[in-house]
N, C-alpha and C. Protein backbone atom coordinates (compact mmCIF):
# COMPACT_ATOMS: atom_id res chain seq x y z
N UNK A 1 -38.67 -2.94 -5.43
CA UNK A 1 -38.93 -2.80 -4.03
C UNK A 1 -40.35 -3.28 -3.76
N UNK A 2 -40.74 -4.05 -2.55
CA UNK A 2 -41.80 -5.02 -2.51
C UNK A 2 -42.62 -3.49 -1.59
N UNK A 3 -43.79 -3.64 -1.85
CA UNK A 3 -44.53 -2.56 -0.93
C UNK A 3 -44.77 -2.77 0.57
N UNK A 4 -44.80 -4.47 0.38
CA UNK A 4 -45.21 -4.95 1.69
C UNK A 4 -43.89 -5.41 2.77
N UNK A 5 -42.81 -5.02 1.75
CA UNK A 5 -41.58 -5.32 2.52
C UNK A 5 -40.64 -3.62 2.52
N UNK A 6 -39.78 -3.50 1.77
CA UNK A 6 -38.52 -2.50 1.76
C UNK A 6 -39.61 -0.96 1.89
N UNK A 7 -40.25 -1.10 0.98
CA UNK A 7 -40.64 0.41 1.10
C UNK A 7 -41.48 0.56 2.37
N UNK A 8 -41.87 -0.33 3.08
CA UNK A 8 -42.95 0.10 4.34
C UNK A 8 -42.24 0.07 5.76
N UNK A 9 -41.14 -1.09 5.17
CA UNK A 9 -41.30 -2.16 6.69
C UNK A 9 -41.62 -3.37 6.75
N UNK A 10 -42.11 -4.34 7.26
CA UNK A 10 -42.00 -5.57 7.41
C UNK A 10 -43.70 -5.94 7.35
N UNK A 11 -43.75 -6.58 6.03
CA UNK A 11 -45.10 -7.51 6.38
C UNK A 11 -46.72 -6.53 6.63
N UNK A 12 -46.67 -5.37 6.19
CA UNK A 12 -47.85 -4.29 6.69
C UNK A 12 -49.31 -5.10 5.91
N UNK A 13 -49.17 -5.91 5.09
CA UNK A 13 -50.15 -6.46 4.46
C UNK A 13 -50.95 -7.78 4.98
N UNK A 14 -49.81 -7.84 6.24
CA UNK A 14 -50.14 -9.16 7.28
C UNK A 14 -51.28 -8.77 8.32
N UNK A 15 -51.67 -7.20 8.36
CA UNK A 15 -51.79 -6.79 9.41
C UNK A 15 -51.89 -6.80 11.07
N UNK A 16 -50.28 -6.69 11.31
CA UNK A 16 -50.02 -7.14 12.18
C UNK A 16 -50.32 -6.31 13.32
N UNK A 17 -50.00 -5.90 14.27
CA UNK A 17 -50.51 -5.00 15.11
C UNK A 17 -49.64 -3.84 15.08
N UNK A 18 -50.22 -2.58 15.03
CA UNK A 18 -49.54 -1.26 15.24
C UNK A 18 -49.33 -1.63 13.10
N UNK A 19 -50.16 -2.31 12.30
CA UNK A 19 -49.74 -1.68 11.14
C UNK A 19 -51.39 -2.13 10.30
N UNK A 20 -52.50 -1.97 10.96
CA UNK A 20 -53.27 -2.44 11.13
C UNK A 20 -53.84 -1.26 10.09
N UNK A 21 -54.82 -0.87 8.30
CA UNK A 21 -54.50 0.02 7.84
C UNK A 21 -55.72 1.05 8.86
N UNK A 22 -56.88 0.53 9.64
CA UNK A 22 -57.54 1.01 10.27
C UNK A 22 -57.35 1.57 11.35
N UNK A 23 -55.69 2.22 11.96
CA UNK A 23 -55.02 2.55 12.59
C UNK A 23 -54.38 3.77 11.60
N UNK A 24 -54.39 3.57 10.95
CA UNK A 24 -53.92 5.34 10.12
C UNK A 24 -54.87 5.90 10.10
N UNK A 25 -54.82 7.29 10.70
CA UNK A 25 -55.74 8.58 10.53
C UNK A 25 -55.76 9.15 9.16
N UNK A 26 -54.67 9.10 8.43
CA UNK A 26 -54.56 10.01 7.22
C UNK A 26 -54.93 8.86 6.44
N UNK A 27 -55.92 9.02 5.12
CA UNK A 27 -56.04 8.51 4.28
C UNK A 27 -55.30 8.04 3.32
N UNK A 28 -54.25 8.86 3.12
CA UNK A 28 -53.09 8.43 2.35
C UNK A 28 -52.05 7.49 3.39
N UNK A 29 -51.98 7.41 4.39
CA UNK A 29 -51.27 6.31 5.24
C UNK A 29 -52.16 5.39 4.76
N UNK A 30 -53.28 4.87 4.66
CA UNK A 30 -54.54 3.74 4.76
C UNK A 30 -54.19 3.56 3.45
N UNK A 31 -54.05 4.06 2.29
CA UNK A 31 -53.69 3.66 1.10
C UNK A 31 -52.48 2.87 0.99
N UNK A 32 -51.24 2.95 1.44
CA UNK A 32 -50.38 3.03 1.52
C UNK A 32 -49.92 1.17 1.94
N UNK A 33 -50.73 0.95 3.13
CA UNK A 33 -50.95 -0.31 3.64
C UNK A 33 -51.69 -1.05 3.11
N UNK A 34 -52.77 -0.43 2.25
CA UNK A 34 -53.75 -1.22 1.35
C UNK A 34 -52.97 -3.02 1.00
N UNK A 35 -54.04 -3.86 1.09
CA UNK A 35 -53.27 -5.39 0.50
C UNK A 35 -53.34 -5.20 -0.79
N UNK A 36 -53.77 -4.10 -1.28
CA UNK A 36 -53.84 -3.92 -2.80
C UNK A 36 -52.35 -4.04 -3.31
N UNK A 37 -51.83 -3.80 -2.50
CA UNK A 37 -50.28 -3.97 -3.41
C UNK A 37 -49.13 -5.12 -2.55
N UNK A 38 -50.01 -6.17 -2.52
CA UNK A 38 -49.17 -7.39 -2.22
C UNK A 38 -48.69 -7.83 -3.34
N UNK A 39 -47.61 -8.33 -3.08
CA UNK A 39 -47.06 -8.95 -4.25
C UNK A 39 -46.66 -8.39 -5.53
N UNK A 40 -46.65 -7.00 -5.47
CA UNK A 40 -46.65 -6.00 -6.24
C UNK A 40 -44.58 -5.19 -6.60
N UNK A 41 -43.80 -5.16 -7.45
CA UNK A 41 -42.82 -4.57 -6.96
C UNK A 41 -42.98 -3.25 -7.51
N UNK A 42 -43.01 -2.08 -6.44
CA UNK A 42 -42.47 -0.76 -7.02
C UNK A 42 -41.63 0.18 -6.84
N UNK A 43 -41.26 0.81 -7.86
CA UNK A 43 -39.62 1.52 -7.99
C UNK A 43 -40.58 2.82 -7.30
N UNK A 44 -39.88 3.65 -6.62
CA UNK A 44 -40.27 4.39 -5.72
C UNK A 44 -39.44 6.02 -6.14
N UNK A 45 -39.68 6.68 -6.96
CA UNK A 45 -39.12 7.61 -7.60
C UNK A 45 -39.71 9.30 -7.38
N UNK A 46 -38.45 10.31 -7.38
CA UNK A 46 -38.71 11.79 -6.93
C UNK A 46 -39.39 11.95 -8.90
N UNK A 47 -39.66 13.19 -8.70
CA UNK A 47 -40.26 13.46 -9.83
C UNK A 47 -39.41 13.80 -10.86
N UNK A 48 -38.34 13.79 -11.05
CA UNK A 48 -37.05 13.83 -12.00
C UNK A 48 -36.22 12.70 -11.92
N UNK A 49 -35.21 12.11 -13.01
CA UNK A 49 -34.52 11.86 -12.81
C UNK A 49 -32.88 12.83 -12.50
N UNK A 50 -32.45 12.86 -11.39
CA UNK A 50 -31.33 13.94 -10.94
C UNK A 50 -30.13 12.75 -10.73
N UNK A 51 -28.72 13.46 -10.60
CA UNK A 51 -27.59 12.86 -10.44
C UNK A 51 -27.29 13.21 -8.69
N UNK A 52 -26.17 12.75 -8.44
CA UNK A 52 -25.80 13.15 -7.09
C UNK A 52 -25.52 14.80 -6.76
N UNK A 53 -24.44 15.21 -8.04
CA UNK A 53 -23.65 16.43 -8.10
C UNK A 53 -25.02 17.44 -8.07
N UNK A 54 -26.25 17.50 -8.41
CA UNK A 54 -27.55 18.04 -8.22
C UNK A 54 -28.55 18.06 -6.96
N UNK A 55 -27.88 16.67 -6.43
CA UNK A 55 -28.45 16.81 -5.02
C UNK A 55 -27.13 17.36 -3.96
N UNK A 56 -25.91 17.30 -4.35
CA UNK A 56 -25.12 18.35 -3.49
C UNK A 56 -25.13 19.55 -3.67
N UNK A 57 -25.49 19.95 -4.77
CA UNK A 57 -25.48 21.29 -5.14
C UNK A 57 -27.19 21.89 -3.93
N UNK A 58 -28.15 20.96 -3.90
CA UNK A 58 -29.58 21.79 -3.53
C UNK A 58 -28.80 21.75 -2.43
N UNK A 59 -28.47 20.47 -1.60
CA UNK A 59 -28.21 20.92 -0.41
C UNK A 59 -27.01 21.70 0.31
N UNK A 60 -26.21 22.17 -0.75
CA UNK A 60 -25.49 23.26 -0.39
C UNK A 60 -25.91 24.91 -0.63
N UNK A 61 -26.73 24.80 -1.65
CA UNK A 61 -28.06 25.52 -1.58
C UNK A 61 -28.78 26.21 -0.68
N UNK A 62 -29.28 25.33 0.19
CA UNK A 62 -30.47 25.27 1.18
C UNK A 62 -29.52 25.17 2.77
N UNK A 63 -28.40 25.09 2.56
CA UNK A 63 -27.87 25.30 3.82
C UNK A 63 -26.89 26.42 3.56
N UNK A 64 -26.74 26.92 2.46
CA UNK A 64 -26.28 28.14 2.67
C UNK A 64 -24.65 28.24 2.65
N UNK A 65 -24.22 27.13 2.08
CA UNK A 65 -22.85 26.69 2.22
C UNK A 65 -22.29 25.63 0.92
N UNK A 66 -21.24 25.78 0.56
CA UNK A 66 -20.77 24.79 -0.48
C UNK A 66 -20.72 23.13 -0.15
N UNK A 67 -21.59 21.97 -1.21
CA UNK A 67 -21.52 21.11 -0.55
C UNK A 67 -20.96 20.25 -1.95
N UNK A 68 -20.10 19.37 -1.92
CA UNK A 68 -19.34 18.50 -3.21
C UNK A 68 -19.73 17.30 -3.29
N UNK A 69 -19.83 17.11 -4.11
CA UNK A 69 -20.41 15.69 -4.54
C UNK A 69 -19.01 15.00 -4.88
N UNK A 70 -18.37 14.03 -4.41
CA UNK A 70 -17.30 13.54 -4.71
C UNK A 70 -17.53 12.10 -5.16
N UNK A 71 -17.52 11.81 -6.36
CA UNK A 71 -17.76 10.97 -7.15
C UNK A 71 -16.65 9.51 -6.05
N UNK A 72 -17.33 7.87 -6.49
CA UNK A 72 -16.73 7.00 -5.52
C UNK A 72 -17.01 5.92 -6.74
N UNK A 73 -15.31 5.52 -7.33
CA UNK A 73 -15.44 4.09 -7.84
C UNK A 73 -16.35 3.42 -7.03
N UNK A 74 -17.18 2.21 -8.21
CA UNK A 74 -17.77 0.93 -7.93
C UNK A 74 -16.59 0.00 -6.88
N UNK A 75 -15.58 0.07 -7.54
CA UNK A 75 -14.58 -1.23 -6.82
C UNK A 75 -14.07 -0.14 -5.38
N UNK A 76 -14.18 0.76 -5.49
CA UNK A 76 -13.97 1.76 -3.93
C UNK A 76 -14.96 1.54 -2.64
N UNK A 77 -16.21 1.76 -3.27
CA UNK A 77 -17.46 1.88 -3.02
C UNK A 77 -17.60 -0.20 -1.77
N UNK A 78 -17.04 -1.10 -2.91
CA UNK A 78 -17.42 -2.00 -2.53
C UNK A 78 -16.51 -2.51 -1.47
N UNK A 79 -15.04 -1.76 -1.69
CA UNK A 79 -13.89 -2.26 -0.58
C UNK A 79 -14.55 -1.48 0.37
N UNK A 80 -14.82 -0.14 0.43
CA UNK A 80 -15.06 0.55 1.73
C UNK A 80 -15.81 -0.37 2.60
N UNK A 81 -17.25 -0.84 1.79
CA UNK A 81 -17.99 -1.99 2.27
C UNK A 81 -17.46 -3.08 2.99
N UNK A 82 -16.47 -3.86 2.89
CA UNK A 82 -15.53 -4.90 2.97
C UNK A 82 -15.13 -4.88 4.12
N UNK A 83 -14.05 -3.11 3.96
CA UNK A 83 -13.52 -2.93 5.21
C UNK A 83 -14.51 -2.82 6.57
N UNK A 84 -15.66 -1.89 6.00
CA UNK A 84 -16.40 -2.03 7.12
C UNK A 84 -17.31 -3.20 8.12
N UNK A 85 -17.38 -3.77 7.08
CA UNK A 85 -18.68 -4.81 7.49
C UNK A 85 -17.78 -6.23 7.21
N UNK A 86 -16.81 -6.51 6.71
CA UNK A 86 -16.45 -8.02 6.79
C UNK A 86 -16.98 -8.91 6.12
N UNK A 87 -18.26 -7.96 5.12
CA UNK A 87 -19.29 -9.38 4.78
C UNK A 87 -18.87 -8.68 3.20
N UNK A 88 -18.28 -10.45 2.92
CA UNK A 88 -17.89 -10.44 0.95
C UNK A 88 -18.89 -10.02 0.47
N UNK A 89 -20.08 -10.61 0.85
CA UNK A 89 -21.72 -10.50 -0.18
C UNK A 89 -22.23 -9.68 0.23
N UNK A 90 -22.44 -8.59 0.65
CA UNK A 90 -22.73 -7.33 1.11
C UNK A 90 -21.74 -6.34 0.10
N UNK A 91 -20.42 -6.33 0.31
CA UNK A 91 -19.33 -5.71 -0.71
C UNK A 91 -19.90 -6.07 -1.90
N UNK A 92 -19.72 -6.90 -2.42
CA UNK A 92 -20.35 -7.39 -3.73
C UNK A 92 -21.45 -6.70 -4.52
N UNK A 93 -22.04 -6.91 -3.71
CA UNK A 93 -23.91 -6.28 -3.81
C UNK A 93 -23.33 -4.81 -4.13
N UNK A 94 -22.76 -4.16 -3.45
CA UNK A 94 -22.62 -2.62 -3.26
C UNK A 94 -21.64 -2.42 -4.57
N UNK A 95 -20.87 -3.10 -4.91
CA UNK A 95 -20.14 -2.66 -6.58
C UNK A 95 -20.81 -3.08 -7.49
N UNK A 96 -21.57 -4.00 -7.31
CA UNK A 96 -22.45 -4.58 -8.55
C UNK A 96 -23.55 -3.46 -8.36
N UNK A 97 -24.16 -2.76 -7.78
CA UNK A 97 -25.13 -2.06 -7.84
C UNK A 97 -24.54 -0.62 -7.95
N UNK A 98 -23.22 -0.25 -7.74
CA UNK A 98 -22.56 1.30 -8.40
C UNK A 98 -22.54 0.65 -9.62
N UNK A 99 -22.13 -0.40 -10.06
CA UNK A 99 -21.68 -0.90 -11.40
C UNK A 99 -23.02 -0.37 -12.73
N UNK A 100 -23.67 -0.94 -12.21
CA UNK A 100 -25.37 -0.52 -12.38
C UNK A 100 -25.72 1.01 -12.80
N UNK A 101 -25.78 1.25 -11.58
CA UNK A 101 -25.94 2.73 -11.77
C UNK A 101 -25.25 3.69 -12.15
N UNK A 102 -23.65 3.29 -12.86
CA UNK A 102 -22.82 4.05 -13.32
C UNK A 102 -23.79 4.11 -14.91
N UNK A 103 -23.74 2.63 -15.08
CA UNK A 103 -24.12 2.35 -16.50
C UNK A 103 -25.65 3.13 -16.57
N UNK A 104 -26.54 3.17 -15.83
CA UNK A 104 -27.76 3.87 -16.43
C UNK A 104 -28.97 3.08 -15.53
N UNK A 105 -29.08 2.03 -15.08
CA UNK A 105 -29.58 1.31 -14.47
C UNK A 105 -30.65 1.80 -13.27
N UNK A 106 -31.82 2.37 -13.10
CA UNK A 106 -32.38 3.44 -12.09
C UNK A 106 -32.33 4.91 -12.25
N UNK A 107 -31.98 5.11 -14.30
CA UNK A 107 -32.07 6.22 -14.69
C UNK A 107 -33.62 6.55 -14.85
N UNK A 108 -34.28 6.44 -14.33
CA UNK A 108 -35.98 6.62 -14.67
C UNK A 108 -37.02 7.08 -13.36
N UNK A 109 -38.40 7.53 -13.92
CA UNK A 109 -38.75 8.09 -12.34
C UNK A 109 -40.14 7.19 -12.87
N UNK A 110 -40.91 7.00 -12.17
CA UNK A 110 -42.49 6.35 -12.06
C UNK A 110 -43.34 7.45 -11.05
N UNK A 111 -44.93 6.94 -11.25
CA UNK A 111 -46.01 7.38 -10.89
C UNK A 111 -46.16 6.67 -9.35
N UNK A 112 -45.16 5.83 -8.85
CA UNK A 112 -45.85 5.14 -7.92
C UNK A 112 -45.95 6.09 -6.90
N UNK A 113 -45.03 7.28 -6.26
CA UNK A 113 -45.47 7.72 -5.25
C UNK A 113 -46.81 8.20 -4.99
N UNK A 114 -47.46 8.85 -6.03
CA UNK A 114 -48.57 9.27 -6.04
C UNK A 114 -49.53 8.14 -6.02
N UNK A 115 -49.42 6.89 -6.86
CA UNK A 115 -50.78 6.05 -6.33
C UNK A 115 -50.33 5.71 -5.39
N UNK A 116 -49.46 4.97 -4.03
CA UNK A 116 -49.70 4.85 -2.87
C UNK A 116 -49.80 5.44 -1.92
N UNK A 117 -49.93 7.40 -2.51
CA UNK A 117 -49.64 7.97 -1.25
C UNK A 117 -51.36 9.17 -1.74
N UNK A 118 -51.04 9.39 -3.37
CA UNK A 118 -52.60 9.74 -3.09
C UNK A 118 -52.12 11.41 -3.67
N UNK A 119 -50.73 11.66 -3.39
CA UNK A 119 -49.78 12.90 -3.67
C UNK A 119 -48.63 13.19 -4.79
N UNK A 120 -48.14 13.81 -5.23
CA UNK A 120 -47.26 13.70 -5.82
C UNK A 120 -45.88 13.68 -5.64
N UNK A 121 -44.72 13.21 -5.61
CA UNK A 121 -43.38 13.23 -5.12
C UNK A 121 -43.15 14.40 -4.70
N UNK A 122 -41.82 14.42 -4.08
CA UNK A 122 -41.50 15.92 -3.79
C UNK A 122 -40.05 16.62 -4.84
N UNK A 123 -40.08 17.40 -5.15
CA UNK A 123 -38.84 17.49 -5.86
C UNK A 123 -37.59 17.15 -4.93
N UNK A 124 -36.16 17.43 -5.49
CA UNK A 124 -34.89 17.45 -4.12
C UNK A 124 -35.18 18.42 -3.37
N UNK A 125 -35.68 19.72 -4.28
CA UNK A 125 -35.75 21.10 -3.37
C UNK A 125 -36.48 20.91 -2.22
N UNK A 126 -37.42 20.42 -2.61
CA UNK A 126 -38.17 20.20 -1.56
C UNK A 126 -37.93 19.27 -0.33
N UNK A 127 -37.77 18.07 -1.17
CA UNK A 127 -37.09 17.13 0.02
C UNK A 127 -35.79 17.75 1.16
N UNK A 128 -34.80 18.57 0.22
CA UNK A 128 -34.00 19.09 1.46
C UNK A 128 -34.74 20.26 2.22
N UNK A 129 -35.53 21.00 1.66
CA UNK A 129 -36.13 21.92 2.58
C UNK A 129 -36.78 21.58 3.39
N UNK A 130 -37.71 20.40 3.44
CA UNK A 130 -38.55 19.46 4.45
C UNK A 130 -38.06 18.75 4.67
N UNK A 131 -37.19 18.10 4.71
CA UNK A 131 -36.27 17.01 5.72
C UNK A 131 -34.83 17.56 6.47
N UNK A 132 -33.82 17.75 5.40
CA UNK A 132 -32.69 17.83 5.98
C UNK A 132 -32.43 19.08 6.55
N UNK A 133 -32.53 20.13 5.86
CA UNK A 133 -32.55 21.56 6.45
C UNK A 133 -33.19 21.37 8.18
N UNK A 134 -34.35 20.52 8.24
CA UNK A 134 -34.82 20.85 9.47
C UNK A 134 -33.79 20.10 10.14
N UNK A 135 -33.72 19.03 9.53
CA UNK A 135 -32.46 17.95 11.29
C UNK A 135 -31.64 18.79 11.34
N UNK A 136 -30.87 19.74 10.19
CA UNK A 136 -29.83 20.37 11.08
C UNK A 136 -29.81 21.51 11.12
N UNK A 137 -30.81 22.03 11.76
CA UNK A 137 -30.90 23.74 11.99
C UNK A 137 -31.30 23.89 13.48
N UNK A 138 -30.58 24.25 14.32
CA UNK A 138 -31.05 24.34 15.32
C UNK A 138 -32.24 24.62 15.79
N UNK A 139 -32.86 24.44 17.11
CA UNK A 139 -34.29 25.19 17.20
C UNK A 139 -33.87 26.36 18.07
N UNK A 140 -35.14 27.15 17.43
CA UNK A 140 -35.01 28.48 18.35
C UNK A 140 -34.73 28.18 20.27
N UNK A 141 -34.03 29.47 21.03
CA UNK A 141 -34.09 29.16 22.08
C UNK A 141 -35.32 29.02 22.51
N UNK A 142 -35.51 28.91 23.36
CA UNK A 142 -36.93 29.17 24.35
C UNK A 142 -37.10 31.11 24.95
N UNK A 143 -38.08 30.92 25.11
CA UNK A 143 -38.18 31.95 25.52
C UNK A 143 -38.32 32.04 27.17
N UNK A 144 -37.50 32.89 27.64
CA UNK A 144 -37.94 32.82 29.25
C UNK A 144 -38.60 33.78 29.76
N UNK A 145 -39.58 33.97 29.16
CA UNK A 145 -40.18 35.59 29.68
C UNK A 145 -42.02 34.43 29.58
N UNK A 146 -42.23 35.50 30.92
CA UNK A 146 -43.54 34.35 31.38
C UNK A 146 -44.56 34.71 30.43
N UNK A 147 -45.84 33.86 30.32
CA UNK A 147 -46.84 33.57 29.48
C UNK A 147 -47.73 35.30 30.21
């Protein structure tokens, strides 16, 4: 994954406007955009290597409810693709890359989150407790009783 492409967005090393790194308040955003990592590819990894059936399990976990990991042939995986999108080389891409990752292929974790962010990854636990848990938990009502 290119820093200055997939993991950011488009071109942040161009500094184009609105990605300008003197436009991030947080220091670790300003790192992040650094041209230090043009041309650079990095694998972008949680601090374990985990399977799927481990990330259904946290987030059935953390929502308080049973959640299944239902395993999806490569050649399934890539028709679903097919059917949906119409595009052969898109399907393709998507069984050749279950194909991959059945075999072992992205079994590994790296240091990069922490040098571009300055932090250390988050575990799953964490990631579902700070991401997904919040999109789907309602927010409290309001309160209608005056200030």
């Amino acid at each position: 994954m290119r820093a200055s492409s997939a993991a950011f967005g488009r071109s942040f090393g161009s500094r184009r406007p609105g990605r300008d790194a003197s436009r991030c308040p947080n220091p670790s955003q300003r790192r992040g955009v650094s041209d230090a990592w043009n041309g650079q590819t990095l694998d972008l990894t949680g601090p374990e290597s985990i399977d799927y059936a481990t990330v259904a399990a946290e987030i059935g976990k953390q929502l308080g409810r049973e959640v299944i990991y239902v395993p999806v042939s490569p050649r399934a995986a890539g028709e679903a693709v097919l059917k949906a999108t119409g595009d052969v080389w898109h399907a393709r891409t998507v069984e050749e890359f279950a194909i991959a990752s059945s075999a072992g292929f992205g079994d590994f974790t790296t240091d990069n989150v922490a040098k571009l962010t300055g932090h250390a990854p988050r575990s799953i636990r964490d990631f579902v407790r700070d991401e997904l848990t919040r999109a789907v938990t309602p927010p409290e009502p309001a309160s209608l009783a005056p200030d």
